[in-house]
C-alpha atoms as a PDB file:
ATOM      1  CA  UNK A   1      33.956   0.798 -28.200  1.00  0.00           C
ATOM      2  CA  UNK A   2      31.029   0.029 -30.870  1.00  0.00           C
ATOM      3  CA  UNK A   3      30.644  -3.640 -29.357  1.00  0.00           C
ATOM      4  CA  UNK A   4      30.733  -2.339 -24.991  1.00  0.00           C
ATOM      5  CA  UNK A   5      27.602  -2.650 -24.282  1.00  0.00           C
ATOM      6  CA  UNK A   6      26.452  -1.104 -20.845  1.00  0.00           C
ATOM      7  CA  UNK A   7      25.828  -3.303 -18.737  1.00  0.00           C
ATOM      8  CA  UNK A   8      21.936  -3.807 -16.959  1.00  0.00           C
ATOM      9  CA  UNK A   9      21.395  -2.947 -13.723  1.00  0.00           C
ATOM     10  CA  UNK A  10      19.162  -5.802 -12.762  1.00  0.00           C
ATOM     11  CA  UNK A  11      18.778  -4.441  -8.979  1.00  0.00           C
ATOM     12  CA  UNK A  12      17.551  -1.240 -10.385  1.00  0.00           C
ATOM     13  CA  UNK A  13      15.356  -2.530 -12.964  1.00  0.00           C
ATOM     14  CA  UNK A  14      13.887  -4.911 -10.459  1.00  0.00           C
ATOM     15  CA  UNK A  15      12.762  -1.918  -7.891  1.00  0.00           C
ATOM     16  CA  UNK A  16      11.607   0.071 -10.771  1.00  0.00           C
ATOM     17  CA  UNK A  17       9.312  -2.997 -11.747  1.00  0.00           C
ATOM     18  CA  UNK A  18       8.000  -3.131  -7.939  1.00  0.00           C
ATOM     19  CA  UNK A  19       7.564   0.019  -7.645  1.00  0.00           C
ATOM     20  CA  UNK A  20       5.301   0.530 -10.481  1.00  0.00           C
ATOM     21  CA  UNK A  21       3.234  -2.915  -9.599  1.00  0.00           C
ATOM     22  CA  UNK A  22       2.574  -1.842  -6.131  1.00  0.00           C
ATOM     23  CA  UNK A  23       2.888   2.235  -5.684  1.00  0.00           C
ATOM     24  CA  UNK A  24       2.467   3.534  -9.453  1.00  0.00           C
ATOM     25  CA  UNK A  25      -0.082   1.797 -10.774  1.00  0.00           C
ATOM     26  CA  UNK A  26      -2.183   1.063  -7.746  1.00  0.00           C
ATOM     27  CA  UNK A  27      -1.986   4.923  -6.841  1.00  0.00           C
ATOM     28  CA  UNK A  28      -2.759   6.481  -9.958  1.00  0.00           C
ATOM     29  CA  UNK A  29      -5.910   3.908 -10.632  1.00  0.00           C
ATOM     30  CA  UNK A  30      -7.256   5.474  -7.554  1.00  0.00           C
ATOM     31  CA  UNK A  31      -6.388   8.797  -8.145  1.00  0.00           C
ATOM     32  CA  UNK A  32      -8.013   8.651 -11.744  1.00  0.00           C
ATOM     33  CA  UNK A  33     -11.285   7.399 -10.010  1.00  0.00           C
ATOM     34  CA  UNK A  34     -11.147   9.817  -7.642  1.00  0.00           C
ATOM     35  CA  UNK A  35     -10.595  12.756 -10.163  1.00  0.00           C
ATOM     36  CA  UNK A  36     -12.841  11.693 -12.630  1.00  0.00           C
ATOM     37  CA  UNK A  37     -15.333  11.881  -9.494  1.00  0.00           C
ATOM     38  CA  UNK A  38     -14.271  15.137  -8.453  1.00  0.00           C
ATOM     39  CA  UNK A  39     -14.396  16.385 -11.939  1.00  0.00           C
ATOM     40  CA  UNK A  40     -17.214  15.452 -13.385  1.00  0.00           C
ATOM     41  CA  UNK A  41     -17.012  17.455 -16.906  1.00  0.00           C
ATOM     42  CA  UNK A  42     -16.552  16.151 -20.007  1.00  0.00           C
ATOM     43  CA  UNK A  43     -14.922  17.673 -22.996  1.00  0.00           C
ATOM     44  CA  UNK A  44     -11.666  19.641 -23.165  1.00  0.00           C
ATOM     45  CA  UNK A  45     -12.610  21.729 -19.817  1.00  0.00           C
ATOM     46  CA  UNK A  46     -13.028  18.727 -17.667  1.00  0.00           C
ATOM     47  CA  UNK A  47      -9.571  17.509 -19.158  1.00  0.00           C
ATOM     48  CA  UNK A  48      -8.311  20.809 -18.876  1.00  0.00           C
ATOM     49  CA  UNK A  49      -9.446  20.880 -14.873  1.00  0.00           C
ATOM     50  CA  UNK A  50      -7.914  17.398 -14.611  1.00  0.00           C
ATOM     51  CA  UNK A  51      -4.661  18.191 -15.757  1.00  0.00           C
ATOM     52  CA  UNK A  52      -4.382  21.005 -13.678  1.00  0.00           C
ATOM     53  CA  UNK A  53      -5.417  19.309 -11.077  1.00  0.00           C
ATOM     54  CA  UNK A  54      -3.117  15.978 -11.717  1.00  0.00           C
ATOM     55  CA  UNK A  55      -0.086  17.659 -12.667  1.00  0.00           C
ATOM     56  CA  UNK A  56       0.034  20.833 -10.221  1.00  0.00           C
ATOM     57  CA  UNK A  57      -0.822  19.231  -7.075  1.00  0.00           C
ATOM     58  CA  UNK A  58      -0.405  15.383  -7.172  1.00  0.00           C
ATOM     59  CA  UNK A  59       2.158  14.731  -9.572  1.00  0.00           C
ATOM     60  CA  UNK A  60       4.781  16.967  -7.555  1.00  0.00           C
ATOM     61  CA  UNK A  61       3.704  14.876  -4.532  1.00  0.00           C
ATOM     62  CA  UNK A  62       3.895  11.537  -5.789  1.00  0.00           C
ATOM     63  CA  UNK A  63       6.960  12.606  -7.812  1.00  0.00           C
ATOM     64  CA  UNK A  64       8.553  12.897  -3.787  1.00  0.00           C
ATOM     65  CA  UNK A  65       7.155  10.092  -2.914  1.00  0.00           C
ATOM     66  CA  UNK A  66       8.336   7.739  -6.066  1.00  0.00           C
ATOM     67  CA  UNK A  67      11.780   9.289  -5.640  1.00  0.00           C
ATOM     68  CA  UNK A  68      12.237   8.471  -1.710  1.00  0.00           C
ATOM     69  CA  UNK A  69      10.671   4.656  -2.142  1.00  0.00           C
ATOM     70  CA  UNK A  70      13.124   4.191  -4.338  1.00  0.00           C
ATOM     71  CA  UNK A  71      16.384   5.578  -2.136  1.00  0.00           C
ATOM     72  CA  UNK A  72      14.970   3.627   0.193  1.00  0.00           C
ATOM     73  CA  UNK A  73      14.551   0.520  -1.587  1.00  0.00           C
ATOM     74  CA  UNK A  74      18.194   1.102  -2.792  1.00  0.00           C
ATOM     75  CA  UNK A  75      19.563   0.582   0.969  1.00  0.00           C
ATOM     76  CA  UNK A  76      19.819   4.769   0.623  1.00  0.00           C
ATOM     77  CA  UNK A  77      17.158   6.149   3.305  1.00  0.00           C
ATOM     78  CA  UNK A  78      19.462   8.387   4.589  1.00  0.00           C
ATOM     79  CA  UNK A  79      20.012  10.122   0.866  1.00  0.00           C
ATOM     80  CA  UNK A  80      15.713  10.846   0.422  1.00  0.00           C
ATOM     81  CA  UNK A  81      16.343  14.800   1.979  1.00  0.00           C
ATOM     82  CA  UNK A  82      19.508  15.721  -0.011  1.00  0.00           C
ATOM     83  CA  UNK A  83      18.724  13.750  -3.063  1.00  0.00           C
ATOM     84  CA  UNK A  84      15.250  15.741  -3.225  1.00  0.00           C
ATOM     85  CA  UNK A  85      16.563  19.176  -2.530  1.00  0.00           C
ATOM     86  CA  UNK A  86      18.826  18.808  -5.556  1.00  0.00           C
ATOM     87  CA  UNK A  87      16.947  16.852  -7.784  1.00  0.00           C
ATOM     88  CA  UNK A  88      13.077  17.026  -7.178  1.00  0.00           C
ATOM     89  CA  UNK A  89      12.359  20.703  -8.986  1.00  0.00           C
ATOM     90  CA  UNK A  90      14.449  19.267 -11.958  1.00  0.00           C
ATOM     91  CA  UNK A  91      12.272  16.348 -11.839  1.00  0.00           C
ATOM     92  CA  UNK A  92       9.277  17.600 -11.637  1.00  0.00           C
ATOM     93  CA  UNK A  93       9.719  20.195 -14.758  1.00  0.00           C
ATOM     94  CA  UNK A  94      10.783  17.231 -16.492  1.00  0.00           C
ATOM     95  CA  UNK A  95       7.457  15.481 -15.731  1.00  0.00           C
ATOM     96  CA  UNK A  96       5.527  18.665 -17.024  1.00  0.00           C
ATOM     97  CA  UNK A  97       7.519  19.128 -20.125  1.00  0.00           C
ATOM     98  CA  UNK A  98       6.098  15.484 -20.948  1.00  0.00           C
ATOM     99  CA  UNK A  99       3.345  14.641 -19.105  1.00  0.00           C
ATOM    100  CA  UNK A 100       1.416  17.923 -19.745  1.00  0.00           C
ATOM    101  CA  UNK A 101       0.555  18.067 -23.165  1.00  0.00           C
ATOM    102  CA  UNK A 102      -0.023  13.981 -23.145  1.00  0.00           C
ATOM    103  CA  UNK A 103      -2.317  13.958 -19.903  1.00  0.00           C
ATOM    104  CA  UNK A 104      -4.603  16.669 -21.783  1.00  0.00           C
ATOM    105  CA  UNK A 105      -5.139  13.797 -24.713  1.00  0.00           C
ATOM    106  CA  UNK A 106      -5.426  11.253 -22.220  1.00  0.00           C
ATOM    107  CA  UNK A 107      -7.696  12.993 -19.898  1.00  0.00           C
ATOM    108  CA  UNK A 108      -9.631  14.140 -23.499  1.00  0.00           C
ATOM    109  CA  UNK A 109     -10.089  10.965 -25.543  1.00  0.00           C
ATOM    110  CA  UNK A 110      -9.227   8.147 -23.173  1.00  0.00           C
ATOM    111  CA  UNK A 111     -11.765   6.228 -21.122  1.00  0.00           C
ATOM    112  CA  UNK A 112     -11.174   6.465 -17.862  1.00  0.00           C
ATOM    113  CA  UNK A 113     -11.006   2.455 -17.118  1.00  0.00           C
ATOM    114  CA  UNK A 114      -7.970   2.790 -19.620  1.00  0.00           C
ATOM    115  CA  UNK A 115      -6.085   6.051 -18.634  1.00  0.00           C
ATOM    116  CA  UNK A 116      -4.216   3.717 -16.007  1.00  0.00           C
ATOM    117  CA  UNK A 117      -2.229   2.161 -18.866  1.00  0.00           C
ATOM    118  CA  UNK A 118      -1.869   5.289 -21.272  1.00  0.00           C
ATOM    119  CA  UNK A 119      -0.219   6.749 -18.343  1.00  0.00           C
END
């Protein structure tokens, strides 16, 4: 048992890599120009009104979006409505429990050319 190693699920690992080339990190650069645009303030209240704004209306939006792009790249479009019923509110308390208090810093100290990759 010590030496079974799991084995990789290169499929998987593949469409995770796509997706973040070509939806993940091409969204959120745009959506960090865009709400460094509509929020102009600096200092904790314009990261504060960022984070609100990133994790309370786009992040539960993208985190549908993410989820069915992926059953869909997994030959599963017919899973997207079920799978997020069950697991999208699980998913997206998940994101808050981690992304909240790290998207504050990052919104707070990080340039925004860079937030991209702190992300």
């Amino acid at each position: 048992m010590i030496d079974q190693v799991p084995s990789l699920d290169l499929k998987r690992t593949f469409l995770f890599t796509l997706l973040g080339l070509v939806l993940v990190g091409p969204t959120l650069h745009f959506w960090y120009l865009y709400l460094s645009r509509l929020v102009p303030l600096s200092g904790a209240s314009g990261a504060f009104s960022r984070l609100v704004l990133d994790q309370f209306l786009f992040s539960p939006i993208f985190i549908g979006v993410f989820l069915a792009s992926l059953l869909t790249l997994e030959g599963r479009p017919s899973d997207v409505v079920p799978k997020l019923q069950q697991e999208w509110f699980s998913a997206v308390i998940a994101n808050w429990k981690l992304w909240i208090p790290f998207q504050f810093l990052n919104f707070r100290f990080v340039p925004q050319q860079f937030q991209v990759w702190m992300a």
